[in-house]
N, C-alpha and C. Protein backbone atom coordinates (compact mmCIF):
# COMPACT_ATOMS: atom_id res chain seq x y z
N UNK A 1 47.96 47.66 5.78
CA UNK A 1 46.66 47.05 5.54
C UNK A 1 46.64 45.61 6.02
N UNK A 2 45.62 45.28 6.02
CA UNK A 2 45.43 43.86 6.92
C UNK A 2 45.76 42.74 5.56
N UNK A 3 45.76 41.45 5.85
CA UNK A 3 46.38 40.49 5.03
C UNK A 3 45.09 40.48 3.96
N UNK A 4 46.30 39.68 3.05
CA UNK A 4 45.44 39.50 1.48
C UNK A 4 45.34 38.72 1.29
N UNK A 5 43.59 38.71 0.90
CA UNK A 5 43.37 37.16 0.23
C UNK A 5 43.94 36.73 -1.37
N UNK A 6 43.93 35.37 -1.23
CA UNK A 6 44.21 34.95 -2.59
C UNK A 6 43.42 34.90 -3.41
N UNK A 7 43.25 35.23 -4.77
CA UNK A 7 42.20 35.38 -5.38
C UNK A 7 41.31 34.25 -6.09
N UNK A 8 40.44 34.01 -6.18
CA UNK A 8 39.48 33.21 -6.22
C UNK A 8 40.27 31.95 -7.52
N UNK A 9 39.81 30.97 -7.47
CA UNK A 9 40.23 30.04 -8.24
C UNK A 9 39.75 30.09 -9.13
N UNK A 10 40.11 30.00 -10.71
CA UNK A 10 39.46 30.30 -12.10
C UNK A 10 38.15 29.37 -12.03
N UNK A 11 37.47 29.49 -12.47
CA UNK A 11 36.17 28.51 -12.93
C UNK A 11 36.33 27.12 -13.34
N UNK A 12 36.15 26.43 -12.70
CA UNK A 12 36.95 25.25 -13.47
C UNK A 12 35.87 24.77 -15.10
N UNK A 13 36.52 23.88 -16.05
CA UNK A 13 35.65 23.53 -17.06
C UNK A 13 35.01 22.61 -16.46
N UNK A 14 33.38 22.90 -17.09
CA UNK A 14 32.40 21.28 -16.85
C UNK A 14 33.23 20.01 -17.46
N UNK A 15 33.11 19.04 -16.85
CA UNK A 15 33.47 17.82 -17.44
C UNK A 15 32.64 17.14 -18.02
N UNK A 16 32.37 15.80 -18.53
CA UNK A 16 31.35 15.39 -19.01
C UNK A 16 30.75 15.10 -17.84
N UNK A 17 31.00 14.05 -17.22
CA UNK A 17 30.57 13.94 -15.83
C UNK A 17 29.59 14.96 -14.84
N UNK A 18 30.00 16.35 -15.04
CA UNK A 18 29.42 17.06 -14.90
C UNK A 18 28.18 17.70 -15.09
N UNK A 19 28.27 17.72 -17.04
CA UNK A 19 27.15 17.97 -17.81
C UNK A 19 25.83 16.88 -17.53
N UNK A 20 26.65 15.22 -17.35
CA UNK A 20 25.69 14.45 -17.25
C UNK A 20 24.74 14.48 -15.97
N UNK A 21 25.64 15.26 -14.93
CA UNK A 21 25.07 15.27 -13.42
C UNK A 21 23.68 16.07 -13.69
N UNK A 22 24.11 17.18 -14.57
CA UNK A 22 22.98 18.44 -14.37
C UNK A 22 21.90 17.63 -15.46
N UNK A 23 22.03 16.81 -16.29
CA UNK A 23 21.15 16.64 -17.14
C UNK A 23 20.45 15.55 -16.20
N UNK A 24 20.34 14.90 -15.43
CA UNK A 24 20.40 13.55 -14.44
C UNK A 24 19.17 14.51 -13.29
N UNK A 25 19.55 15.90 -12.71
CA UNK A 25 19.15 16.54 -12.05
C UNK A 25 17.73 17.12 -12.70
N UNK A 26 17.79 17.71 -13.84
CA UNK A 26 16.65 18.11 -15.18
C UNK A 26 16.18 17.06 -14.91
N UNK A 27 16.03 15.80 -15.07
CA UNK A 27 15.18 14.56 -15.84
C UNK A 27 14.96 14.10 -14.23
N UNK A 28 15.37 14.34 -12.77
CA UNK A 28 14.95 13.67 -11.70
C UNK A 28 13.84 14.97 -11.38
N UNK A 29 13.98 16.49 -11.60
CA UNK A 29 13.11 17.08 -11.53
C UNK A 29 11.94 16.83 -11.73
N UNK A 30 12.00 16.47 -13.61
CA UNK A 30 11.09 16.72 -14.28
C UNK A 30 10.35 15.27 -13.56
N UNK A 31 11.06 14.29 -13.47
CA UNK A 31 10.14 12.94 -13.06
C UNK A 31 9.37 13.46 -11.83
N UNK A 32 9.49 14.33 -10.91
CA UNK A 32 8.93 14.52 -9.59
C UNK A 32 8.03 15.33 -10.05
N UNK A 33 7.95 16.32 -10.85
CA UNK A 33 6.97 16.92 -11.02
C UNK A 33 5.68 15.75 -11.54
N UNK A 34 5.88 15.07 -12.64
CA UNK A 34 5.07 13.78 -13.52
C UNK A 34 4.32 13.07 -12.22
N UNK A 35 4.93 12.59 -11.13
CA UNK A 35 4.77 11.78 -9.82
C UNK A 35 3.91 12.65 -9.35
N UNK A 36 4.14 13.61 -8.93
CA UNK A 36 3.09 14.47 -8.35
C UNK A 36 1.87 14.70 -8.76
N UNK A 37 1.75 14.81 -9.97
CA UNK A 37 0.78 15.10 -11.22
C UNK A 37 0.11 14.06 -11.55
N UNK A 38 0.92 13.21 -11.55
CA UNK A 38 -0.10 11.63 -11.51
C UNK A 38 -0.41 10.88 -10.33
N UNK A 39 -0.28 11.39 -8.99
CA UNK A 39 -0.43 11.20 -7.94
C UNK A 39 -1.79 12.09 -7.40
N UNK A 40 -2.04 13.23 -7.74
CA UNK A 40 -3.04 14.18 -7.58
C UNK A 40 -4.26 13.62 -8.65
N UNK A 41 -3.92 13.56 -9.90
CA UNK A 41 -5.18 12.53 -10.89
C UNK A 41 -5.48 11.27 -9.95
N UNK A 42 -4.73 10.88 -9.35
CA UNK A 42 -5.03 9.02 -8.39
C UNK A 42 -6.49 9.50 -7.83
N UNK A 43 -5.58 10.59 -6.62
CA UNK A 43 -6.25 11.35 -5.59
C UNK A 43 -7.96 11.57 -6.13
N UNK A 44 -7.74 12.75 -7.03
CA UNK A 44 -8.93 12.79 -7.72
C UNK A 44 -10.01 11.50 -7.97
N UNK A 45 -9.52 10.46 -8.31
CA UNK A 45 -9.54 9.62 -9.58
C UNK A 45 -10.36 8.59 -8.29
N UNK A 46 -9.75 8.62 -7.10
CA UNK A 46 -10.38 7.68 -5.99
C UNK A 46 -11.25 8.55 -5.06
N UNK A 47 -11.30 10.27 -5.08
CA UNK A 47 -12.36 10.68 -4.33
C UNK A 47 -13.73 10.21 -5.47
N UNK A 48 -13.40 10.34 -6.50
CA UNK A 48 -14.60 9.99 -7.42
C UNK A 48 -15.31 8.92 -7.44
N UNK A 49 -14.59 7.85 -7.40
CA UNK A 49 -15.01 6.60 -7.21
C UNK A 49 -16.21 5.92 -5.94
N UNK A 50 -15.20 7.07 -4.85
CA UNK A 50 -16.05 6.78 -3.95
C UNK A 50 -17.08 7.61 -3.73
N UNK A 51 -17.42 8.63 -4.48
CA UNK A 51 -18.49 9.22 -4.49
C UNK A 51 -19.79 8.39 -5.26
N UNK A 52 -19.08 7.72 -6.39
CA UNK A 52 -19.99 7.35 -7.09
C UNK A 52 -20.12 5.78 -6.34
N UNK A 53 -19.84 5.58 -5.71
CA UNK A 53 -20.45 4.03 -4.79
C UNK A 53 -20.82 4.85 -3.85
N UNK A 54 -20.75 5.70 -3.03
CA UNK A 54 -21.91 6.42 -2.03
C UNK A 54 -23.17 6.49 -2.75
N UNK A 55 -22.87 7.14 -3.86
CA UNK A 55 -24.41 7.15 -4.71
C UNK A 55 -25.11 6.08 -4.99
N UNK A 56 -24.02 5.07 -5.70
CA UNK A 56 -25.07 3.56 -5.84
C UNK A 56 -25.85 3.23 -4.73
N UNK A 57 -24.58 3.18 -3.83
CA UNK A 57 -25.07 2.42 -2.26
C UNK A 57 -26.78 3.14 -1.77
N UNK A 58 -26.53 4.48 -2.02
CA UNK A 58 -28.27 4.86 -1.34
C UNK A 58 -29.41 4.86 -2.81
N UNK A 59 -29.02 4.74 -4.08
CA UNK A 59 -29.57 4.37 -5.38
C UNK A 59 -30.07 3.38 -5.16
N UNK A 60 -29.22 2.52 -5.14
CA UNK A 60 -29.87 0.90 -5.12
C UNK A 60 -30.54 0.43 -4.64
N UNK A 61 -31.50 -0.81 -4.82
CA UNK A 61 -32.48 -1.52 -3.91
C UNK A 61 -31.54 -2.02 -2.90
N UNK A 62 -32.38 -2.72 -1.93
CA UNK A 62 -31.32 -3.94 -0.93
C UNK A 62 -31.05 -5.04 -1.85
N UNK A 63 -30.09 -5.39 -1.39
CA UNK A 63 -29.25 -6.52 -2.18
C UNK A 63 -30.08 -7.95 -1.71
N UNK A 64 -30.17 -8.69 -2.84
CA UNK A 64 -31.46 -9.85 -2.48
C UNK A 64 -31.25 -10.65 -1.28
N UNK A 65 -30.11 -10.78 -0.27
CA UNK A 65 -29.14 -11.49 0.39
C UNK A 65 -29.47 -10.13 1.97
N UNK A 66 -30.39 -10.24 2.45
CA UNK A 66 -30.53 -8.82 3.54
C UNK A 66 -30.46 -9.44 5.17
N UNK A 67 -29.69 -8.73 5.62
CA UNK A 67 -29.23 -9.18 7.28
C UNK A 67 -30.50 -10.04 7.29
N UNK A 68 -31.88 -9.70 7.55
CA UNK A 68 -32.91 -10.63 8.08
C UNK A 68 -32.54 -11.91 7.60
N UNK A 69 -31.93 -11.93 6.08
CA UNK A 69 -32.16 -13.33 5.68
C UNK A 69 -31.02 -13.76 6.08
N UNK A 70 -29.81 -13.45 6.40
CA UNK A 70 -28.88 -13.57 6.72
C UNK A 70 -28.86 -14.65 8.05
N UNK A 71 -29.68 -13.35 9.02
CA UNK A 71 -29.82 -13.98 10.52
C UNK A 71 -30.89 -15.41 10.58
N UNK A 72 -31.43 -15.29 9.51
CA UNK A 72 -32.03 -16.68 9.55
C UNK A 72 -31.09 -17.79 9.57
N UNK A 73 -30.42 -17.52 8.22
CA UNK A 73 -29.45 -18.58 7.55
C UNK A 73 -28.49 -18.95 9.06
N UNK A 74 -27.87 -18.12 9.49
CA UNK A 74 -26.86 -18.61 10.59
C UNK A 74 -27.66 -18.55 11.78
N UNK A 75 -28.43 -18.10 11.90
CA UNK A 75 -29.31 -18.68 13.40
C UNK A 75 -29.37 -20.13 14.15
N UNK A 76 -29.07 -20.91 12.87
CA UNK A 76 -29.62 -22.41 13.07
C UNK A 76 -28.20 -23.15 13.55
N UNK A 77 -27.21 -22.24 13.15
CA UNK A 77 -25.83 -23.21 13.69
C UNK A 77 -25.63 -22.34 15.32
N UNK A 78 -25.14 -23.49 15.99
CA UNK A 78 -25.10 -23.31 17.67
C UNK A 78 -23.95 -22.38 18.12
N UNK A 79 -23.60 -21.55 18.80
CA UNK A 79 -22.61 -20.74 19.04
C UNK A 79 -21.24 -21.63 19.08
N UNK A 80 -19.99 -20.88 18.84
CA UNK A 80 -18.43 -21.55 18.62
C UNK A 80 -18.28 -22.73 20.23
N UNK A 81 -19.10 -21.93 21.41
CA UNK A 81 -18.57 -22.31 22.75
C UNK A 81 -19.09 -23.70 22.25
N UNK A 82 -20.16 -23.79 22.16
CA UNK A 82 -21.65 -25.22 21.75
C UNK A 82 -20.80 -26.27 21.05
N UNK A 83 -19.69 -25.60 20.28
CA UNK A 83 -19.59 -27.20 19.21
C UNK A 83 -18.46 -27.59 19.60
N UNK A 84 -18.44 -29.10 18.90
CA UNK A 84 -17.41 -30.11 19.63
C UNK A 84 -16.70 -29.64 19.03
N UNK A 85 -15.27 -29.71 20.13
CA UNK A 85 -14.07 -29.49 19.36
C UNK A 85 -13.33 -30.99 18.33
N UNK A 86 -12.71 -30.38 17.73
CA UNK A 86 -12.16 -31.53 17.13
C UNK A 86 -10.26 -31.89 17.09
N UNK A 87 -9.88 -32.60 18.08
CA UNK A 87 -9.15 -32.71 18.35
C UNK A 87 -7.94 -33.93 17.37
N UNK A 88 -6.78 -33.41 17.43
CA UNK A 88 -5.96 -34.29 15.83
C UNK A 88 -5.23 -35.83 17.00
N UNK A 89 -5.41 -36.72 16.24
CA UNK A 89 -4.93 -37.80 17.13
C UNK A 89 -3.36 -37.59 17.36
N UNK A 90 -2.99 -38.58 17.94
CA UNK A 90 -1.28 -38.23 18.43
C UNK A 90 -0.48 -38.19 17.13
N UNK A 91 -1.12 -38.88 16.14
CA UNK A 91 -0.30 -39.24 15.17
C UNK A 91 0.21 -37.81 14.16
N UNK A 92 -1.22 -37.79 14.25
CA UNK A 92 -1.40 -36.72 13.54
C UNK A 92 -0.57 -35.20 13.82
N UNK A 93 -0.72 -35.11 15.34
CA UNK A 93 0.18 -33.97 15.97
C UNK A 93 1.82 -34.30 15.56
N UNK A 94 1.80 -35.14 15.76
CA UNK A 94 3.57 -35.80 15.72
C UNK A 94 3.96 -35.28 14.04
N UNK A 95 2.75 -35.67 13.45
CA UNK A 95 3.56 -35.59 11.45
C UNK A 95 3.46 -34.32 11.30
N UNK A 96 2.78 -33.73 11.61
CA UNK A 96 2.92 -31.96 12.01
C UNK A 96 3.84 -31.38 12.46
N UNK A 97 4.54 -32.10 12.72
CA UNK A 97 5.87 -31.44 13.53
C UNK A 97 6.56 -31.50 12.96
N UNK A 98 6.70 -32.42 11.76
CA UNK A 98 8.05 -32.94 11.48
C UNK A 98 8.83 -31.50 10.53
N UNK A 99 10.51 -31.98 11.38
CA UNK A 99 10.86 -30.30 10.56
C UNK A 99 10.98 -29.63 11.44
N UNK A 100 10.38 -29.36 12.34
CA UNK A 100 10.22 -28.58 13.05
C UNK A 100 11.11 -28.71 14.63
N UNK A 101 12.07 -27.80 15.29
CA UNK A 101 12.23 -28.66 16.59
C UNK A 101 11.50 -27.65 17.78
N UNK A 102 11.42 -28.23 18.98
CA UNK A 102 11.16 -26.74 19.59
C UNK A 102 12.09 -26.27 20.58
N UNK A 103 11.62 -25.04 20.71
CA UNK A 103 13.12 -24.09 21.44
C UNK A 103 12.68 -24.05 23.02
C-alpha cells in the first residue's frame, strides 16, 4: 500500500488568549452590524431632510433679498478690471517676508 499519513494532531485546548480572540471577533461583528444600521438611519435621515427643503424651497415666498434687488445693490460698484489696484509699499512687502527665505 502506498505511504501513511500521520494522524491528525489532537485538538489543541483554547487558551485564554484564544477565547478572548473569538469574543473580540463577536463584539467587532456585532459593532459592524450597529455601523451599518446607523449608517442606513443617516442615509434615510438626509434623503428626508432634503426632501423637506425641496418642499420649503417651492412652499415659500421669495426671500425679501431677490436677484433684482440684488443686481441693483452691486450694479453700482465698477467691474474688478475698473478698480485701482492697491499696491503694499516696499516696507511693507519686506515685513511680510520676514521668516520666510526664498528657494
Amino acid at each position: 500500500p502506498g505511504p501513511r499519513q500521520p494522524p491528525p494532531p489532537p485538538p489543541r485546548k483554547q487558551t485564554k488568549l484564544d477565547v478572548q480572540l473569538a469574543r473580540l471577533r463577536k463584539e467587532m461583528y456585532s459593532l459592524r452590524e450597529l455601523d451599518l444600521s446607523l449608517l442606513s438611519q443617516l442615509w434615510s435621515l438626509n434623503e428626508s431632510i432634503q426632501e423637506y427643503q425641496t418642499m420649503q424651497e417651492m412652499l415659500s415666498p421669495n426671500s425679501p433679498s431677490s436677484d433684482a434687488e440684488d443686481d441693483a445693490i452691486y450694479s453700482n460698484l465698477p467691474p474688478l478690471h475698473e478698480q485701482s489696484s492697491y499696491r503694499l509699499s516696499s516696507s511693507s512687502s519686506r515685513s511680510s517676508n520676514n521668516g520666510f527665505t526664498e528657494l
